[in-house]
Protein backbone atom coordinates (compact mmCIF):
# COMPACT_ATOMS: atom_id res chain seq x y z
CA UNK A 1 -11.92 -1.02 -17.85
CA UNK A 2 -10.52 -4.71 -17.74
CA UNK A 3 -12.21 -7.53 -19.80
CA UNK A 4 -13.28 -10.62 -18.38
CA UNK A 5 -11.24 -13.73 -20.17
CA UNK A 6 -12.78 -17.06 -20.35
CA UNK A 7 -9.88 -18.41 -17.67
CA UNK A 8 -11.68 -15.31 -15.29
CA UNK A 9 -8.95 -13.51 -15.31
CA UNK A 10 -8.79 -9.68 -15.77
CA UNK A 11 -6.61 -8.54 -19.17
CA UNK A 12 -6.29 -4.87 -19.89
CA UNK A 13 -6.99 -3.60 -23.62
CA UNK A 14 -4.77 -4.22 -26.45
CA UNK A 15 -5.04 -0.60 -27.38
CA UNK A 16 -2.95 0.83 -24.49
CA UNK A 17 0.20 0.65 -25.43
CA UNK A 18 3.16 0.13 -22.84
CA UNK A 19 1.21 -0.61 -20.06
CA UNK A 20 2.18 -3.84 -18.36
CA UNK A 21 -0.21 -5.64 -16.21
CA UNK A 22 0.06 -5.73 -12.48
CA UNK A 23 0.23 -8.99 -10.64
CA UNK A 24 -3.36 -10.15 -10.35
CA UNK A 25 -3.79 -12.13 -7.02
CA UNK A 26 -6.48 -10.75 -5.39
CA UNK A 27 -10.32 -10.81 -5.96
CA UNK A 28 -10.24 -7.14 -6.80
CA UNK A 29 -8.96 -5.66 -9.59
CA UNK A 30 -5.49 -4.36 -8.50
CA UNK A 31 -4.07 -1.27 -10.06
CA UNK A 32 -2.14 1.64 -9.25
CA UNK A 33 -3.98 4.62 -7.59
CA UNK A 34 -1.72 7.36 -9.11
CA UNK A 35 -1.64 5.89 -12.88
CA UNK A 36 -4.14 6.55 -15.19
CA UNK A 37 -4.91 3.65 -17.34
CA UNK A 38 -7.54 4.51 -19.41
CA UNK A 39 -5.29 7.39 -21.83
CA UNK A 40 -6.42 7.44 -25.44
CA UNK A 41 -4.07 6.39 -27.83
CA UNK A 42 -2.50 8.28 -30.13
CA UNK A 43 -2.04 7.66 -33.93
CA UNK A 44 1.21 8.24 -35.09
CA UNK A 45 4.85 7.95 -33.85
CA UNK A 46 4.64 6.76 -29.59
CA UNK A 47 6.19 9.18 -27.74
CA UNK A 48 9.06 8.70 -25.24
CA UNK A 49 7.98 9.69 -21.80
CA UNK A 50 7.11 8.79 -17.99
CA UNK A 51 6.02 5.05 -18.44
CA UNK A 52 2.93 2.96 -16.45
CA UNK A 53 4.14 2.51 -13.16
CA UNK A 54 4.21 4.87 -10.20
CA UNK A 55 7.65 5.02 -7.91
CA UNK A 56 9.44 7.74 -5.58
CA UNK A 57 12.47 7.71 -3.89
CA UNK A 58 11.81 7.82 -0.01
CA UNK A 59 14.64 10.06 0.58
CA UNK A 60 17.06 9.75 3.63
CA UNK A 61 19.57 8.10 1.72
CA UNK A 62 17.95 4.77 0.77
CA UNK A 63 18.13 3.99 -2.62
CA UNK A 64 14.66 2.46 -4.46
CA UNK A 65 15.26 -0.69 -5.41
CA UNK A 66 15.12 -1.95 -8.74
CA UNK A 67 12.67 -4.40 -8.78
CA UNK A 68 10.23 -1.53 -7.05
CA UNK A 69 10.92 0.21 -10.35
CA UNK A 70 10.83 -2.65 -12.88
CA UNK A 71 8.37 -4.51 -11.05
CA UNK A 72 4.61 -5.45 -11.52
CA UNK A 73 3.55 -6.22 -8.07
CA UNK A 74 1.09 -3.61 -6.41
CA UNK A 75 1.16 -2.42 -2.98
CA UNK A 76 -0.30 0.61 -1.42
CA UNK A 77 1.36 0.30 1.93
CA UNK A 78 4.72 0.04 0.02
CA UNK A 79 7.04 3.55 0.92
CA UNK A 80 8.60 3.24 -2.60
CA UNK A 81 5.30 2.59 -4.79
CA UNK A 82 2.06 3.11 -2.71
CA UNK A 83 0.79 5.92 0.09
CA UNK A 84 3.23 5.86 2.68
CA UNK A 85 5.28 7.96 3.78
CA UNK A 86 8.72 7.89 5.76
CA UNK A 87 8.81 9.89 8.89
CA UNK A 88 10.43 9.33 12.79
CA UNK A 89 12.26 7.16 13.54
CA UNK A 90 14.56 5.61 11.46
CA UNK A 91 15.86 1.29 13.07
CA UNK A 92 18.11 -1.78 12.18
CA UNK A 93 16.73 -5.17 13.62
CA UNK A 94 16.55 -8.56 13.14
CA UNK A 95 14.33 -10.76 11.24
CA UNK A 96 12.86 -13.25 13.79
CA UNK A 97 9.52 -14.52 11.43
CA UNK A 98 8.42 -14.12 7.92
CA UNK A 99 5.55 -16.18 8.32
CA UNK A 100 2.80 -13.48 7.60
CA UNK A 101 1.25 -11.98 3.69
CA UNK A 102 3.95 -8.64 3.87
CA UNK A 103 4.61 -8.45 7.21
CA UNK A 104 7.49 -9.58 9.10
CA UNK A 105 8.37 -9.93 12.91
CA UNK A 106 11.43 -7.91 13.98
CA UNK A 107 13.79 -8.18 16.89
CA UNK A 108 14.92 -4.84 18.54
CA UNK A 109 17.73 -5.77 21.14
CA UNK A 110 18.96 -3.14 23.58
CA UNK A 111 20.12 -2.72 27.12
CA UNK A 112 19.14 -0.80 30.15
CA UNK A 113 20.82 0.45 33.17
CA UNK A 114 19.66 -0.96 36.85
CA UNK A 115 21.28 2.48 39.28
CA UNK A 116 20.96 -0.02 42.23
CA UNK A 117 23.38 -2.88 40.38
CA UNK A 118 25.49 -0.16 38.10
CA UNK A 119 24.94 -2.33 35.45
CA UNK A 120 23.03 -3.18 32.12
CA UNK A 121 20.76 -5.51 31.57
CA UNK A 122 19.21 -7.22 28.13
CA UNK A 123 15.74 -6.33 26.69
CA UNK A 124 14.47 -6.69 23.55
CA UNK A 125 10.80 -5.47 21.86
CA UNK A 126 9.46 -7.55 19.08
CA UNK A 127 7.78 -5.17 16.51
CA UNK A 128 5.56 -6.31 13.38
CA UNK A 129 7.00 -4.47 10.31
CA UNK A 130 5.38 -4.29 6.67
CA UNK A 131 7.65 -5.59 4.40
CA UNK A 132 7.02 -4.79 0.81
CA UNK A 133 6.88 -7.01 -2.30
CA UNK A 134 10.18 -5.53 -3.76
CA UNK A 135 12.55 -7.17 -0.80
CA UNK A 136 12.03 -10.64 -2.03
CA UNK A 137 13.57 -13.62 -0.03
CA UNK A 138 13.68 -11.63 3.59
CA UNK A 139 13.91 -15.14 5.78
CA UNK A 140 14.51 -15.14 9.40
CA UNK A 141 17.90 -13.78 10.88
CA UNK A 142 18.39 -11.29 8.01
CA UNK A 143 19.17 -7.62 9.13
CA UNK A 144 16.40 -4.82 7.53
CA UNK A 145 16.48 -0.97 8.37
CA UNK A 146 12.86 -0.14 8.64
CA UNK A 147 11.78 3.66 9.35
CA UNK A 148 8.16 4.74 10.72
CA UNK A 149 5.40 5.71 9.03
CA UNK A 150 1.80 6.21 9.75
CA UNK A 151 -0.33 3.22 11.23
CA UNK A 152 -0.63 0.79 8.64
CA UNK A 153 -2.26 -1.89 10.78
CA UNK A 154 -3.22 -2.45 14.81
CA UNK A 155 -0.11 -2.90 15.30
CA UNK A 156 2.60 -2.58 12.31
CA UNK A 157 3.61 1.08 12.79
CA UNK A 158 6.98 0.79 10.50
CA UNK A 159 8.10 -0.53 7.13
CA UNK A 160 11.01 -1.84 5.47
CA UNK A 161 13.57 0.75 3.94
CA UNK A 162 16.72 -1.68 3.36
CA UNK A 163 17.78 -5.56 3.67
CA UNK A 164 20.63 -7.04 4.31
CA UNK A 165 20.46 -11.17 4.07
CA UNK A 166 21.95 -13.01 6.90
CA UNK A 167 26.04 -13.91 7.58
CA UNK A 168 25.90 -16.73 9.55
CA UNK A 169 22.41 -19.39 8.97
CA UNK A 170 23.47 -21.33 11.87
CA UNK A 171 22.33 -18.67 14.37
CA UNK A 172 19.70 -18.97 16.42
CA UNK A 173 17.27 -16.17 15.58
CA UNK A 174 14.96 -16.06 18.64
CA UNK A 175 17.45 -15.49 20.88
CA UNK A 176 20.47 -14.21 19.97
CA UNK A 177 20.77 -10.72 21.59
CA UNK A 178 22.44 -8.58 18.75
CA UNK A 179 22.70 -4.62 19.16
CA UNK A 180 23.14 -2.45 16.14
């Protein structure tokens, strides 16, 4: 179990070796549900094998990125560290607000025939999407692929799978109608 430090802070033993620390910015302790941090050490030579930190690859082509590998940050809603999994449907959007604690506001443009006219018209849906620790610096007009998973909120229903930063900053990101 974690100490208490004079500074309040939680610290982990000094007998575990390789374990590094998660991020500790919550009031609760914040570990990893699937690693086991208590293991006994051995005396002897350490062995070589499956380090501290829990990761998967989502599948479907994305690759997990690095810093969801290397990282120390903990996150159970996260699809490439935590309990979620990837399932459905499968988007590219627009990031129109990054204001929220890992959750961002997407755009989803997209037309729709009027018979009467014979013609399209514009529509968009704004959807709340969990974005995950490992996609650092996701700012407003970016492009993320997100995929859906299992309710993770009221209303964030999806989660970032891939980003791609913005081309052109001088766009205006609430409403520029973009299809993908």
């Amino acid at each position: 179990p974690p100490r208490r430090t004079t500074a309040g802070t939680a610290t982990m033993p000094s007998n575990v070796q390789g374990y590094k620390e998660a991020d500790q910015h919550e009031k609760a302790y914040q570990k990893q549900d699937a690693i086991f941090i208590g293991k006994k050490r051995v005396i002897g030579k350490p062995k070589r094998g499956k380090g501290f930190r829990f990761w998967k690859s989502v599948g479907l082509g994305f690759k997990t990125p690095k810093t969801a590998i290397e990282g120390t940050y903990v996150d159970k809603k996260c699809p490439f560290t935590g309990n979620v999994s990837i399932r459905g449907r499968i988007l590219k959007a627009m990031v129109i607000s990054a204001k929220m604690n890992r959750t961002i506001i997407v755009r989803r443009d997209y037309l729709r025939y009027v018979s009467k006219y014979r013609r399209f018209e514009k529509r968009h849906k704004n959807m709340a999407v969990h974005s995950s620790p490992c996609f650092e610096n996701v700012k407003p007009g970016d492009v993320v692929t997100v995929g859906q998973c299992r309710p993770i909120a009221k209303t964030v229903r999806f989660n970032v799978l891939a980003h791609e930063p913005a081309t052109n900053a001088a766009l205006n990101v609430k409403k520029a109608f973009r299809m993908f």
